[in-house]
N, C-alpha and C. Protein backbone atom coordinates (compact mmCIF):
# COMPACT_ATOMS: atom_id res chain seq x y z
N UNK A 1 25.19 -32.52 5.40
CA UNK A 1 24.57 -32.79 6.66
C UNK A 1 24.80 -31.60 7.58
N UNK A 2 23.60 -30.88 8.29
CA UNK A 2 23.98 -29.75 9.06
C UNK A 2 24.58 -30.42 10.67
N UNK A 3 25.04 -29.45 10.72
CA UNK A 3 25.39 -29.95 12.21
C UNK A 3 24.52 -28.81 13.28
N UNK A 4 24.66 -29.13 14.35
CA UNK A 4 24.24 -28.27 15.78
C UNK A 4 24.41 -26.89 15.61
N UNK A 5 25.72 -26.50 15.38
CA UNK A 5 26.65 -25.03 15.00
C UNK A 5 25.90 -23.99 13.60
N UNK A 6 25.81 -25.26 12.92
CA UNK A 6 25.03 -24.43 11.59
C UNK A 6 23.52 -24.21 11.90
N UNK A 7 22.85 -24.93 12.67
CA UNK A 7 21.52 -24.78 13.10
C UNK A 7 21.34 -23.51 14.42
N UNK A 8 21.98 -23.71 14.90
CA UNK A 8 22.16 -22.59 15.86
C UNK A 8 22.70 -21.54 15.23
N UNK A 9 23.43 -20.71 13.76
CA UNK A 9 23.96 -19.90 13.42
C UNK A 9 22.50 -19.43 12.45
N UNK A 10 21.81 -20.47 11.95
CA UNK A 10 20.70 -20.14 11.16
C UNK A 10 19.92 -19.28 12.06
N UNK A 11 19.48 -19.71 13.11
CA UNK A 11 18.89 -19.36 14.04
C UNK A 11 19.17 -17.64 14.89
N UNK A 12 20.20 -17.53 14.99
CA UNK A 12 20.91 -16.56 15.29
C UNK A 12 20.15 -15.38 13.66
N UNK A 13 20.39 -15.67 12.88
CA UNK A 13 20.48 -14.85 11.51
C UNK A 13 18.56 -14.84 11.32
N UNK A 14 18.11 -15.45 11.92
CA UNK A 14 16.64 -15.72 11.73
C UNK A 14 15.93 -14.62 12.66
N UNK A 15 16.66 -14.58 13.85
CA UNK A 15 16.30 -13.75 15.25
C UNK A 15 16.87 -12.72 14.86
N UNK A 16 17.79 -12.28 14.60
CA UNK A 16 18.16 -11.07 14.21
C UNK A 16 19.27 -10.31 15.34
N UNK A 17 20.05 -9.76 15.73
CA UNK A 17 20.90 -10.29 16.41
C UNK A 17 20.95 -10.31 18.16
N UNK A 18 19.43 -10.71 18.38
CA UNK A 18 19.15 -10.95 19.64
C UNK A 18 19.89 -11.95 19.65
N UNK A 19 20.32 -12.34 21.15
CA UNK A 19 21.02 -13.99 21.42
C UNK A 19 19.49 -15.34 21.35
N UNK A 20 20.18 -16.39 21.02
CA UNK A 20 18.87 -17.64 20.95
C UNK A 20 18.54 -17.63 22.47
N UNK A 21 17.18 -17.81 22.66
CA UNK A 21 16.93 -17.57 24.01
C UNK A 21 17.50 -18.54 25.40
N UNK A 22 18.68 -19.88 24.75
CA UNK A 22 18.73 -20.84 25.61
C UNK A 22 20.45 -20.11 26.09
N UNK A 23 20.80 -18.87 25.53
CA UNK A 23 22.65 -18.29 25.36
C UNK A 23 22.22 -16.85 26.52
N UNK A 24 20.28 -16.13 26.35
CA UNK A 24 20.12 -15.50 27.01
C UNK A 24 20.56 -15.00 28.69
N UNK A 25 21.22 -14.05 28.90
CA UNK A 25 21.60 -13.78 30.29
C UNK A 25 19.92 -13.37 31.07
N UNK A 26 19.74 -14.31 32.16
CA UNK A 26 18.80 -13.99 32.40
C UNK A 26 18.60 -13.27 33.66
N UNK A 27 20.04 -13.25 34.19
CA UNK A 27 20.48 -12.26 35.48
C UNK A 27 19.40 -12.75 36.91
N UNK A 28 19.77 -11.59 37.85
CA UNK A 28 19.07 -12.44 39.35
C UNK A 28 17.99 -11.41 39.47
N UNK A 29 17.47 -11.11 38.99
CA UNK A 29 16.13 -10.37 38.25
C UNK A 29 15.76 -9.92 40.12
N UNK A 30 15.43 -9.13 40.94
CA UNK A 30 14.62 -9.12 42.38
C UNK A 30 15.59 -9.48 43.51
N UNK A 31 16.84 -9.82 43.26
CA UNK A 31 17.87 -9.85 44.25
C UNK A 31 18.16 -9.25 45.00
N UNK A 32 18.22 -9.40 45.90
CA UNK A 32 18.27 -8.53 47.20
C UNK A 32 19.89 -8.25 47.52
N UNK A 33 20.27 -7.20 48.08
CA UNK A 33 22.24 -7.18 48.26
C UNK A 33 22.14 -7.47 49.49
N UNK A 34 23.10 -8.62 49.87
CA UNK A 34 23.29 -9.04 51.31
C UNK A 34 24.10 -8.32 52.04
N UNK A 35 23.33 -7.96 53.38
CA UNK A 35 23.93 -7.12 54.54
C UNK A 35 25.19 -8.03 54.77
N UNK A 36 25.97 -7.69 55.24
CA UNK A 36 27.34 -8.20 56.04
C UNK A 36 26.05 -8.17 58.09
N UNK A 37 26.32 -9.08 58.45
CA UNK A 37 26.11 -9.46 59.91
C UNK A 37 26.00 -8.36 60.84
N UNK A 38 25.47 -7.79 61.44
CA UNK A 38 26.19 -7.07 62.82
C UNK A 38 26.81 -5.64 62.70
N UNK A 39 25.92 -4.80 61.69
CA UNK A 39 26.46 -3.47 60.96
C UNK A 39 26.04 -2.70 61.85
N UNK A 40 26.30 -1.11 61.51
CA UNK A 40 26.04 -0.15 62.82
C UNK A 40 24.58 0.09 62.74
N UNK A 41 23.25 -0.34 61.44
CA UNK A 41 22.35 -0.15 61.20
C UNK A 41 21.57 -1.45 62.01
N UNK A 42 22.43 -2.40 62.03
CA UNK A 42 21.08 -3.44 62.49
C UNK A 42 21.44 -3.09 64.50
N UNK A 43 22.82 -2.65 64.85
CA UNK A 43 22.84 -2.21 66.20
C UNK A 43 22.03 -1.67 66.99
N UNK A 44 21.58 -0.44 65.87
CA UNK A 44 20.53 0.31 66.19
C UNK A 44 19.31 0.07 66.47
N UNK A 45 18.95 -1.27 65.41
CA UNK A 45 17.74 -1.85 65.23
C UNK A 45 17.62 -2.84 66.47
N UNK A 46 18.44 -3.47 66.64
CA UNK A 46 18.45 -4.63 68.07
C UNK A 46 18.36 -3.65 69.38
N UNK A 47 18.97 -2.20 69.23
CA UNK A 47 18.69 -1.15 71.31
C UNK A 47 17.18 -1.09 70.46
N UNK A 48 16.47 -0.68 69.61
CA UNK A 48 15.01 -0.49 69.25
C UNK A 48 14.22 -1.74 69.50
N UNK A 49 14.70 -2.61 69.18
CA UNK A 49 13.72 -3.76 69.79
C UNK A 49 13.70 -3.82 71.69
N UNK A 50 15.31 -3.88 72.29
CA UNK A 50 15.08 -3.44 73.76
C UNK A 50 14.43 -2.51 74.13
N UNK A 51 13.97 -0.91 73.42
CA UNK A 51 13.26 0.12 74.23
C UNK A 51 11.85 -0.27 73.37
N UNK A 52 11.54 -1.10 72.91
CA UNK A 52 10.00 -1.34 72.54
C UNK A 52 9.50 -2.95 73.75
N UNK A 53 10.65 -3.54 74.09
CA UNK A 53 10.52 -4.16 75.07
C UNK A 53 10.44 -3.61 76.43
N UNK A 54 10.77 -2.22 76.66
CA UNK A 54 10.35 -1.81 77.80
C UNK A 54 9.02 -0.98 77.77
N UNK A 55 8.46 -0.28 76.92
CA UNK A 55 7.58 0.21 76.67
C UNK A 55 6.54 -0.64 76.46
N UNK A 56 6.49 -1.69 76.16
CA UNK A 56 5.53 -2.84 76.51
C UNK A 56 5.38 -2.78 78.30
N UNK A 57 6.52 -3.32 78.73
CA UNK A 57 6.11 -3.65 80.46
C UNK A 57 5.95 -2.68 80.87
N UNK A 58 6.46 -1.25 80.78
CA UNK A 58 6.58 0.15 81.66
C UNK A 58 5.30 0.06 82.12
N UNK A 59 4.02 0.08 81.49
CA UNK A 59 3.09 0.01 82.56
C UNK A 59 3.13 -0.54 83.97
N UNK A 60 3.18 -1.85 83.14
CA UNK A 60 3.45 -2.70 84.91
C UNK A 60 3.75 -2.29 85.43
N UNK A 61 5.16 -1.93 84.64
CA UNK A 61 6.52 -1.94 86.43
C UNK A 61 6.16 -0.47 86.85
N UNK A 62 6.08 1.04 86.10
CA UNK A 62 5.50 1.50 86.64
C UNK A 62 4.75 2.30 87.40
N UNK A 63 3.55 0.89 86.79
CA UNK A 63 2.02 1.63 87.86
C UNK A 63 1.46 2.70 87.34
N UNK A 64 1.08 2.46 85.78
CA UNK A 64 0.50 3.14 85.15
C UNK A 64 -1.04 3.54 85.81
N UNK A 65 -1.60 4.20 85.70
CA UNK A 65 -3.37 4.11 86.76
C UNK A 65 -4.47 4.57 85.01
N UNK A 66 -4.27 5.26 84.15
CA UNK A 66 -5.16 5.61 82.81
C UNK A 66 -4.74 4.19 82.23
N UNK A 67 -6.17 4.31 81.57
CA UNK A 67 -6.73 3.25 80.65
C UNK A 67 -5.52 3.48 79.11
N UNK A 68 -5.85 5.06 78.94
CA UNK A 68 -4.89 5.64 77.40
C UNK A 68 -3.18 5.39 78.11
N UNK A 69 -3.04 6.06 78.83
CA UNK A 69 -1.57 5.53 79.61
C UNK A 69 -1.02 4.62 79.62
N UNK A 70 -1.94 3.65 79.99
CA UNK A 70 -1.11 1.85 79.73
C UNK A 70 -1.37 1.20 78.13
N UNK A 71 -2.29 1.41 77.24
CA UNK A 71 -2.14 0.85 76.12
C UNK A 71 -1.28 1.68 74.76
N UNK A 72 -1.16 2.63 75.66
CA UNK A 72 -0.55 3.77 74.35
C UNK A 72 1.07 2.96 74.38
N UNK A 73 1.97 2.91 74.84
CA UNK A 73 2.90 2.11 75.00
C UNK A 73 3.04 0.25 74.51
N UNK A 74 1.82 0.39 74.65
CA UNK A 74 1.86 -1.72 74.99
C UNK A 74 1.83 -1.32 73.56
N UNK A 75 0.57 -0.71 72.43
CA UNK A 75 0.93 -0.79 71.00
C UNK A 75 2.12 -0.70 70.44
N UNK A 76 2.14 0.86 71.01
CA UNK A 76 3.07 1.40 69.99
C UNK A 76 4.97 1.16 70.42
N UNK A 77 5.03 0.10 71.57
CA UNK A 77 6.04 -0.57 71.48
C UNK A 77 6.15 -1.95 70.84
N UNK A 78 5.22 -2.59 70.76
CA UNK A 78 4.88 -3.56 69.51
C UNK A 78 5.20 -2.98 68.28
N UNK A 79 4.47 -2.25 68.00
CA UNK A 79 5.20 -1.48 66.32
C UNK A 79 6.68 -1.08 66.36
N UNK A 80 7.25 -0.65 67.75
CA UNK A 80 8.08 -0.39 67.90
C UNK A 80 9.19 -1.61 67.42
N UNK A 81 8.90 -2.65 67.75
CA UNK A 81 9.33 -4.37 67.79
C UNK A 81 9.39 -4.46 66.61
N UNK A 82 8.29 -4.97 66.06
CA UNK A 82 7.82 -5.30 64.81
C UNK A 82 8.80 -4.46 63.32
N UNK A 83 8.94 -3.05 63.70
CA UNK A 83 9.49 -2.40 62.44
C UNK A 83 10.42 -2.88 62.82
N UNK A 84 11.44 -2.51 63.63
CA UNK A 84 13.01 -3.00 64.32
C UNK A 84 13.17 -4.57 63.70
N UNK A 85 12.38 -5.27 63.78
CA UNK A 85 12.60 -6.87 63.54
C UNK A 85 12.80 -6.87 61.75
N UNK A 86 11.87 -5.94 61.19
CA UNK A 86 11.71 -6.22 60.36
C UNK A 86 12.80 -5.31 59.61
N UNK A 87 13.66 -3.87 60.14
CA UNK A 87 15.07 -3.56 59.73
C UNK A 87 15.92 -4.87 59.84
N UNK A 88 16.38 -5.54 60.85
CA UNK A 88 16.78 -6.53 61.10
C UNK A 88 17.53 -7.50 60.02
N UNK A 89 15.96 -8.00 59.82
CA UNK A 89 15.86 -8.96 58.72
C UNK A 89 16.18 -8.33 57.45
N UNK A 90 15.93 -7.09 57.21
CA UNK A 90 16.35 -6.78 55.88
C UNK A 90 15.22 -6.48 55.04
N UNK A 91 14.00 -5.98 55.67
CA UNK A 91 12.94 -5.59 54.31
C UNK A 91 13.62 -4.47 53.32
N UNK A 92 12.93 -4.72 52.21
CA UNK A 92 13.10 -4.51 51.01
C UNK A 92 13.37 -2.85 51.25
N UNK A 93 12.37 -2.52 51.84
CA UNK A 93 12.92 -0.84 52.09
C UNK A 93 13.17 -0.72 53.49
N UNK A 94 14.25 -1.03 53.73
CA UNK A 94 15.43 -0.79 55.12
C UNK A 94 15.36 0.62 55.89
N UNK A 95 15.22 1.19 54.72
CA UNK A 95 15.49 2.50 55.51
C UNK A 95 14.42 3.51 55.57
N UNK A 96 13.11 3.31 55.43
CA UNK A 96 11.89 3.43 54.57
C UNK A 96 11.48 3.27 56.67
N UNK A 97 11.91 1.73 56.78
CA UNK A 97 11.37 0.81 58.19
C UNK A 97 12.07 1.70 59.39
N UNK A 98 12.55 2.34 59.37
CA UNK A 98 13.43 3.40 60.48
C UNK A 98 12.39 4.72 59.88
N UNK A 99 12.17 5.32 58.88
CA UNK A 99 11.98 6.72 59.07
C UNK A 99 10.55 6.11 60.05
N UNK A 100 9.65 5.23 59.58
CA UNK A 100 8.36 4.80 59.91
C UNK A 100 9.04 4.71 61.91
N UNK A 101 9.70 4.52 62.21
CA UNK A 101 9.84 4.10 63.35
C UNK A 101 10.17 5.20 64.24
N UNK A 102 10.74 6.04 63.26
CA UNK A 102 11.06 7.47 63.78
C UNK A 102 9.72 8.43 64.02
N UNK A 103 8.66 8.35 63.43
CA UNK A 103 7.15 8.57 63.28
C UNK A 103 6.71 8.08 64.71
N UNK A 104 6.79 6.73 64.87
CA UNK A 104 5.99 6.74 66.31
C UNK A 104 7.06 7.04 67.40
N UNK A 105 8.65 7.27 67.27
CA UNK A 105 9.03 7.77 68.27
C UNK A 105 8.39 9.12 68.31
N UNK A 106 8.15 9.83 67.58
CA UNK A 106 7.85 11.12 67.56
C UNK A 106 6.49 10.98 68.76
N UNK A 107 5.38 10.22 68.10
CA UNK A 107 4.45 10.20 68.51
C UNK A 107 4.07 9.67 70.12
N UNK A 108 5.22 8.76 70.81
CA UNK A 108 5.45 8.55 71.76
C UNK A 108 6.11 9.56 72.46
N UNK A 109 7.28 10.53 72.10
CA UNK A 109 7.18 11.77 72.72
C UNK A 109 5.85 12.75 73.23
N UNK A 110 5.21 12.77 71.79
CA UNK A 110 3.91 13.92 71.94
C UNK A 110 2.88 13.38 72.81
N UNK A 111 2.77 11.77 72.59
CA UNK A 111 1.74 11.32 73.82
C UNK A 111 1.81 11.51 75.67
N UNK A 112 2.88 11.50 75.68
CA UNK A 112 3.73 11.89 76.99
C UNK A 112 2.69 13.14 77.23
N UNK A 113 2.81 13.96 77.19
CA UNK A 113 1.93 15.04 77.37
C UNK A 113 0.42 15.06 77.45
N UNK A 114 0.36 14.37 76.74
CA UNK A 114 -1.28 14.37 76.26
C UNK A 114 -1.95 13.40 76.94
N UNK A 115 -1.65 12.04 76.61
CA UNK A 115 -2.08 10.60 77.34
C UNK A 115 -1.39 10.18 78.76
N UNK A 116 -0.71 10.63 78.76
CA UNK A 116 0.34 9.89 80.41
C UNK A 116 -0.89 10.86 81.30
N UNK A 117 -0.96 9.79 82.67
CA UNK A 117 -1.79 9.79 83.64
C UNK A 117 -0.65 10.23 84.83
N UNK A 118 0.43 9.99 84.70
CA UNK A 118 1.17 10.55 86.18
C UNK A 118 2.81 10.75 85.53
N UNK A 119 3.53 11.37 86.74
CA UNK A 119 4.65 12.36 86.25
C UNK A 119 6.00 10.86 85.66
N UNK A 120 5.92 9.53 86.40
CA UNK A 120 6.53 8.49 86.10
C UNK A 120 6.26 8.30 83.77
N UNK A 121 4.74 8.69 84.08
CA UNK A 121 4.49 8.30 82.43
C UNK A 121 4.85 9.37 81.58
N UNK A 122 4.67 10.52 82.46
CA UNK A 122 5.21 11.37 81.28
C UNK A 122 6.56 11.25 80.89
N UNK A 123 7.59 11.29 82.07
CA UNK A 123 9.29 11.31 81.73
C UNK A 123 9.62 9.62 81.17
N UNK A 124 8.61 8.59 81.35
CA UNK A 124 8.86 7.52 80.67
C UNK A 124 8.96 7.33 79.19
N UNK A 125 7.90 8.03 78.83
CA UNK A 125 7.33 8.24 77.12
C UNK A 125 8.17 9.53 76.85
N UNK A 126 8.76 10.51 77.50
CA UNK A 126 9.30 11.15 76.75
C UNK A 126 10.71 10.98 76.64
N UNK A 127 11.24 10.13 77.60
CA UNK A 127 12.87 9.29 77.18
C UNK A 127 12.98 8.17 75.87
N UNK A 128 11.42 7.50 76.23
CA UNK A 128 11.85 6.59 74.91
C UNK A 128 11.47 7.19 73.74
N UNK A 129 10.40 7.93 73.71
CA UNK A 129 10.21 8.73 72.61
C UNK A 129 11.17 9.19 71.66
N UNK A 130 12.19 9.59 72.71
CA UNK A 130 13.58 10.21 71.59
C UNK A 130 14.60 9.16 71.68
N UNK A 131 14.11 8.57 72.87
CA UNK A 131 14.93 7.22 72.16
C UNK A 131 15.15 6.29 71.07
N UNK A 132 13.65 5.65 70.71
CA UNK A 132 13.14 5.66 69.63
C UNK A 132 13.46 6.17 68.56
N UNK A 133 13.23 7.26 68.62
CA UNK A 133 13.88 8.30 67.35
C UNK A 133 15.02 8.52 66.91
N UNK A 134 16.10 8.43 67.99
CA UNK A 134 17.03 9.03 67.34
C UNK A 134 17.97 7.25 67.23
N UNK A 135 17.69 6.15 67.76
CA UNK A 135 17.92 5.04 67.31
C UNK A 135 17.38 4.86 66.07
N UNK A 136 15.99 4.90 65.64
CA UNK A 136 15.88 4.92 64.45
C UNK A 136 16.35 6.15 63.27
N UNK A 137 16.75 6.95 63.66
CA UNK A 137 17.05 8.04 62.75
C UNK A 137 18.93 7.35 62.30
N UNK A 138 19.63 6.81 63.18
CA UNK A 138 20.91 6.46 63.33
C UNK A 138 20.90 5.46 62.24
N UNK A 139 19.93 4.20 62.44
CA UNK A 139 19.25 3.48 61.89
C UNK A 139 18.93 4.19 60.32
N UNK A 140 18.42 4.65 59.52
CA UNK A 140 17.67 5.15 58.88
C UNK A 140 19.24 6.14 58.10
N UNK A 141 20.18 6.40 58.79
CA UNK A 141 20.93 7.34 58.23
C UNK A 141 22.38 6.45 57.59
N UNK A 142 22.31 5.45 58.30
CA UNK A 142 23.25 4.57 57.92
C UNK A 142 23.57 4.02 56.35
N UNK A 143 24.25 4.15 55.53
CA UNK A 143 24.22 3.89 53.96
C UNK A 143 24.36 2.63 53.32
N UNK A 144 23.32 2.52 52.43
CA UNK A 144 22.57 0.96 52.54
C UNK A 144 24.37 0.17 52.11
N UNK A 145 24.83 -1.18 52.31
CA UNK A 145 25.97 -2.06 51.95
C UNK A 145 25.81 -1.92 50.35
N UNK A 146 27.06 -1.82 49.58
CA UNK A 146 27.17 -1.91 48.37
C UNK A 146 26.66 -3.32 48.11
N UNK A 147 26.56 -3.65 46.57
CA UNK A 147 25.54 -5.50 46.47
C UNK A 147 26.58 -6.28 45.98
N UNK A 148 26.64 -7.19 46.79
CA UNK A 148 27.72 -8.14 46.25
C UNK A 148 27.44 -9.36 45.61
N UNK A 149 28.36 -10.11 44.94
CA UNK A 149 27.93 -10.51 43.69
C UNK A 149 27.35 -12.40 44.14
């Protein structure tokens, strides 16, 4: 009479010495390594969500008078938000979401010049501009957490 052990050893000798597929390690296949809380990378990412929250209102408060002047900010502090939220949380490419953020700080510097309608918009866009930037560059330089198990 076979038993379980001898059917499973046949099996084994049948497969060849792959494991039977029910002994298979099938591991955490797409696992993500969990951040530890409150690191010097997501710090960075939370002052980037505050200077994309001011670059939203700066028009208002102020007293933007160009059409390009007041929406160049309202976007591209939304993107500003949006990437920051999404370092935050932890997308898949962390640090990928900072160089991208470092891009429109750039570009919020260079608009300063170009798009700002009065001397308030230019020194506005060109503080957060490198603000921006070099929060996300801080952001972006920080070395991803080893993966824990």
């Amino acid at each position: 009479m076979a038993t379980r052990e001898s059917t499973r050893t046949r099996e084994r000798r049948r497969i060849g010495s792959r494991p039977v597929p029910d002994e298979a390690y099938l591991g955490d296949f797409g696992a993500q390594p969990v951040r530890p809380a409150g690191g010097p990378d997501q710090g960075a990412a939370i002052l980037n969500v505050i200077a994309g929250i001011w670059l939203i209102i700066s028009p208002f408060v102020l007293g933007y008078t160009g059409a390009d002047a007041t929406w160049n900010p309202i976007v591209f502090g939304a993107c500003v938000i949006l990437i920051a939220l999404a370092r935050i949380a932890g997308g898949v490419r962390a640090a990928e979401l900072s160089v991208l953020n470092m891009a429109v700080g750039v570009w919020i510097f260079i608009s300063a010049f170009w798009l700002a309608s009065s001397p308030q918009a230019t020194w506005n866009d060109i503080v957060l501009g490198v603000v921006v930037f070099v929060l996300a560059a801080w952001s972006a330089a920080t070395p991803a957490p080893p993966p824990t198990a």
